[in-house]
Protein backbone atom coordinates (compact mmCIF):
# COMPACT_ATOMS: atom_id res chain seq x y z
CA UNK A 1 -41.03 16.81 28.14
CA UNK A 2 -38.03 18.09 30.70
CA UNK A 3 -37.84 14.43 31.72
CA UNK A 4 -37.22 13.34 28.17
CA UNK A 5 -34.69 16.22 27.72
CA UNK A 6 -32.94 15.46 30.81
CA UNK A 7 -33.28 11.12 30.11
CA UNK A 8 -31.87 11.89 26.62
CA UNK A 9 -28.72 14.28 28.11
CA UNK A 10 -27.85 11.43 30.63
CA UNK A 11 -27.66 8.81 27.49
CA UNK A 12 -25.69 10.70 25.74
CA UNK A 13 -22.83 12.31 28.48
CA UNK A 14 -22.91 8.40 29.53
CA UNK A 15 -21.68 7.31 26.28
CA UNK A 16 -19.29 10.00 25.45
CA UNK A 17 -17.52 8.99 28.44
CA UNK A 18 -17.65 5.48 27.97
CA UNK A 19 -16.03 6.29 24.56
CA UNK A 20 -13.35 8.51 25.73
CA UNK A 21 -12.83 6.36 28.67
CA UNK A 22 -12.15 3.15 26.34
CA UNK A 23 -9.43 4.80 24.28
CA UNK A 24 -12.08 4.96 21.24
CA UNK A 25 -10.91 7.50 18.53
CA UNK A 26 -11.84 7.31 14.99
CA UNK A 27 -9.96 5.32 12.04
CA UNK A 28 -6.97 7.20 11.13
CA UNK A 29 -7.67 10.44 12.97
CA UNK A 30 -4.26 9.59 15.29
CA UNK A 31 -1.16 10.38 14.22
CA UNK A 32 1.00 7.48 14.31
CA UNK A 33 4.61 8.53 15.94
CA UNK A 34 8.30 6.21 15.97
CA UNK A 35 10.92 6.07 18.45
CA UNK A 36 13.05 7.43 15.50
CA UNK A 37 14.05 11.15 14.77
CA UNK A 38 16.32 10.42 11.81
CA UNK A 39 16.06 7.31 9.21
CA UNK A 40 17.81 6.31 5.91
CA UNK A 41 15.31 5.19 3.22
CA UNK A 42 15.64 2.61 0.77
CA UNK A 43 13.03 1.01 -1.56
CA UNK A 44 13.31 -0.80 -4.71
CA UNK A 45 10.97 1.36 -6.18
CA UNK A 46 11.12 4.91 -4.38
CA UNK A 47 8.72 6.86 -6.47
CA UNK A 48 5.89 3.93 -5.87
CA UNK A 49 2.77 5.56 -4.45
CA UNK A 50 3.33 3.32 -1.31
CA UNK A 51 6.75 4.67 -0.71
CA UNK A 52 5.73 8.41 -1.32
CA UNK A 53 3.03 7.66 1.37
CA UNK A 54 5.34 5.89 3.88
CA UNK A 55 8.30 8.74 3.22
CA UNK A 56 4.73 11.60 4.07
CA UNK A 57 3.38 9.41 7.49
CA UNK A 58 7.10 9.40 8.55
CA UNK A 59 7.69 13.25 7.98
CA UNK A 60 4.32 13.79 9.90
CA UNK A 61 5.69 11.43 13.10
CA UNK A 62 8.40 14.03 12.86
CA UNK A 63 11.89 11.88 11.16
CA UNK A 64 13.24 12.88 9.25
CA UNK A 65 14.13 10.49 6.01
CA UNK A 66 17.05 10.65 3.96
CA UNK A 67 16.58 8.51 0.45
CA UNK A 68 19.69 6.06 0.17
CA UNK A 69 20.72 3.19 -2.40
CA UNK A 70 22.42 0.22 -0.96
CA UNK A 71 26.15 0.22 -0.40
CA UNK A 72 25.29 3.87 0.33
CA UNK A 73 23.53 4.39 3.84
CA UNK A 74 25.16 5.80 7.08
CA UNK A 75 25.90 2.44 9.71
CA UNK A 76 25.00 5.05 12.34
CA UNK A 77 21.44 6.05 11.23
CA UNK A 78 18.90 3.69 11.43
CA UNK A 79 18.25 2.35 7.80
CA UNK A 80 14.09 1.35 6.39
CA UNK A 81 14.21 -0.80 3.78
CA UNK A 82 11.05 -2.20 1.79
CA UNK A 83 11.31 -4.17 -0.90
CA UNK A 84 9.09 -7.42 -3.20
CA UNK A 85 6.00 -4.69 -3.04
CA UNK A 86 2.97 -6.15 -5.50
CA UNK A 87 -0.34 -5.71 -6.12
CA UNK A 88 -1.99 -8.98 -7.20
CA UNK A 89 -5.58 -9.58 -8.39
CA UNK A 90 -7.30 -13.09 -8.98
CA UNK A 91 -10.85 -13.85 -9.17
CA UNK A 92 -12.62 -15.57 -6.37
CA UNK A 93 -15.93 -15.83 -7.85
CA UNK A 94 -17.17 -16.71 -11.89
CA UNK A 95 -20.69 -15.82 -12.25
CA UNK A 96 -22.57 -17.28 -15.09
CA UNK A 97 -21.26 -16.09 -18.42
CA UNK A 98 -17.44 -17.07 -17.28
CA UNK A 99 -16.53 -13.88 -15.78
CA UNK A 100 -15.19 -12.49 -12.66
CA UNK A 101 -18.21 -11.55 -10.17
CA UNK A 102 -15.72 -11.04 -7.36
CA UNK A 103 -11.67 -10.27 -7.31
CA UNK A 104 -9.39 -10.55 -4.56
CA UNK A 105 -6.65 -7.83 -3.88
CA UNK A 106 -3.37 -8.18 -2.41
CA UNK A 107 -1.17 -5.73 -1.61
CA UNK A 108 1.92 -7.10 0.11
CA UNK A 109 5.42 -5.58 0.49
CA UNK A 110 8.71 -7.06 2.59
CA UNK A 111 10.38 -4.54 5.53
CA UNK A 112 13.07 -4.76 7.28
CA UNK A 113 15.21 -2.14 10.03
CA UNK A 114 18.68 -2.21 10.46
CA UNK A 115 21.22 -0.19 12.54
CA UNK A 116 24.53 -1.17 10.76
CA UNK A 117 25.15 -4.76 11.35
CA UNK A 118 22.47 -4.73 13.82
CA UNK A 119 19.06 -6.11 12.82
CA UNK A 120 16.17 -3.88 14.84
CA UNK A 121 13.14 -5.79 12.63
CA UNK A 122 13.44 -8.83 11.24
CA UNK A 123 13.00 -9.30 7.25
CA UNK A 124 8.85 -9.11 7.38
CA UNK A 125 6.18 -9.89 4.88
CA UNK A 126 3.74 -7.02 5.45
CA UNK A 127 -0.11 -7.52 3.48
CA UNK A 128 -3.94 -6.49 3.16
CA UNK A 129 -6.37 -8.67 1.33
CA UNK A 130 -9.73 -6.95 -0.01
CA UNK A 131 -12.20 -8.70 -2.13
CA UNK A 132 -14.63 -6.93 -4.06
CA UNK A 133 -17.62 -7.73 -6.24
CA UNK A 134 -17.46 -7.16 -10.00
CA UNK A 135 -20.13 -5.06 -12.12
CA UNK A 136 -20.21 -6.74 -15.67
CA UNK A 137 -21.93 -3.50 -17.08
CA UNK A 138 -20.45 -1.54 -15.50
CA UNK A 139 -16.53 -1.84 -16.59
CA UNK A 140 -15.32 1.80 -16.02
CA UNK A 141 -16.67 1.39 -12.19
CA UNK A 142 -14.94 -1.50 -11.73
CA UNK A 143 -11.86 0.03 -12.49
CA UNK A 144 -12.07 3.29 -10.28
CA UNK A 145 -13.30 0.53 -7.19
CA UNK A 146 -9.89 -1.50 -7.50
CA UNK A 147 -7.88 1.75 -7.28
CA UNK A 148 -9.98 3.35 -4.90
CA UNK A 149 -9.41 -0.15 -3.13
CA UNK A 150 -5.63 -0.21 -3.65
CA UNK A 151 -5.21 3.31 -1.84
CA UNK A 152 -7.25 2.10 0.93
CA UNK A 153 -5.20 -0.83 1.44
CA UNK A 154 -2.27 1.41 0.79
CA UNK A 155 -2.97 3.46 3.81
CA UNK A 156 -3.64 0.53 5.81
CA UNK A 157 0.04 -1.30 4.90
CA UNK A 158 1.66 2.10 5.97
CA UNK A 159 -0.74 1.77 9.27
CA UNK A 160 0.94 -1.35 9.72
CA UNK A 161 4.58 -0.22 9.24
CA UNK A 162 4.15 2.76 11.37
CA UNK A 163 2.88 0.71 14.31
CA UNK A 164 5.81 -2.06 13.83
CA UNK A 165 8.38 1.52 13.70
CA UNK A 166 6.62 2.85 16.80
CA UNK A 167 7.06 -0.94 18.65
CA UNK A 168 10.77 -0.81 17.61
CA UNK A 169 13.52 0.51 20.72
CA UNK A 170 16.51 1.41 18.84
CA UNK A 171 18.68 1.84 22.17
């Protein structure tokens, strides 16, 4: 029995520091930081649930974001502009009666960085793709999947930006 005890203990110190030794952590449990302190804001549409999400992941990496409209922005503060941001869905799949059995999300959104007449990131298409299978009884559930979807893949396009801000050096 001590030998099992003692067997099982080994197993398990071995793998926690083969995790912790790879750099393992779990999906979104880092905080995601920037070379910036300060940024300028712009966004076609600011009140957008992606933009409210990007403007929260920035203040938590510790900028901090001024809104701005174009024409308006500061040539000396770095300036984060996203623009084109959709959210398509097309079925994949028909099943028998001529009906969606599985829809394809896209969630795509254009960024670019810019330090006056400098450009610091190119003009980028930034997107997530999920597909999903469709419940025809179930019409009510299919709805509260493809948002529940959409804020996943929300999360994951800010993910995306935050690592492409964190790669940026704006010296």
């Amino acid at each position: 029995m001590t030998q099992g005890v003692a067997l099982r203990t080994l197993v398990v110190s071995t793998l926690l520091l083969v995790l912790s030794s790879c750099g393992f952590s779990l999906r979104g449990s880092d905080v995601l930081s920037t070379n910036f302190t300060e940024l300028q804001f712009y966004s076609e549409q600011p009140n957008s649930d992606l933009a409210r999400l990007l403007r929260r992941s920035l203040g938590s990496a510790q900028v901090n974001v001024s809104l701005v409209n174009l024409g308006e922005e500061d040539s000396n503060v770095v300036l984060l502009g996203i623009a084109n941001e959709s959210l398509v869905s097309r079925p994949v799949t028909i099943n028998p009666r001529a009906r969606a059995a599985q829809t394809e999300l896209r969630l795509s959104v254009d960024m670019t960085l810019l330090l006056g007449e400098q450009t610091l990131l190119e003009p980028e298409t930034l997107f997530v793709e999920r597909t999903y299978f469709q419940d025809v009884e179930n019409i009510s559930g299919n709805q509260e999947e493809a948002e529940i979807i959409s804020a996943e893949m929300r999360r994951e396009l800010i993910n995306q930006m935050m690592r492409r801000l964190a790669a940026v050096n704006p010296n």
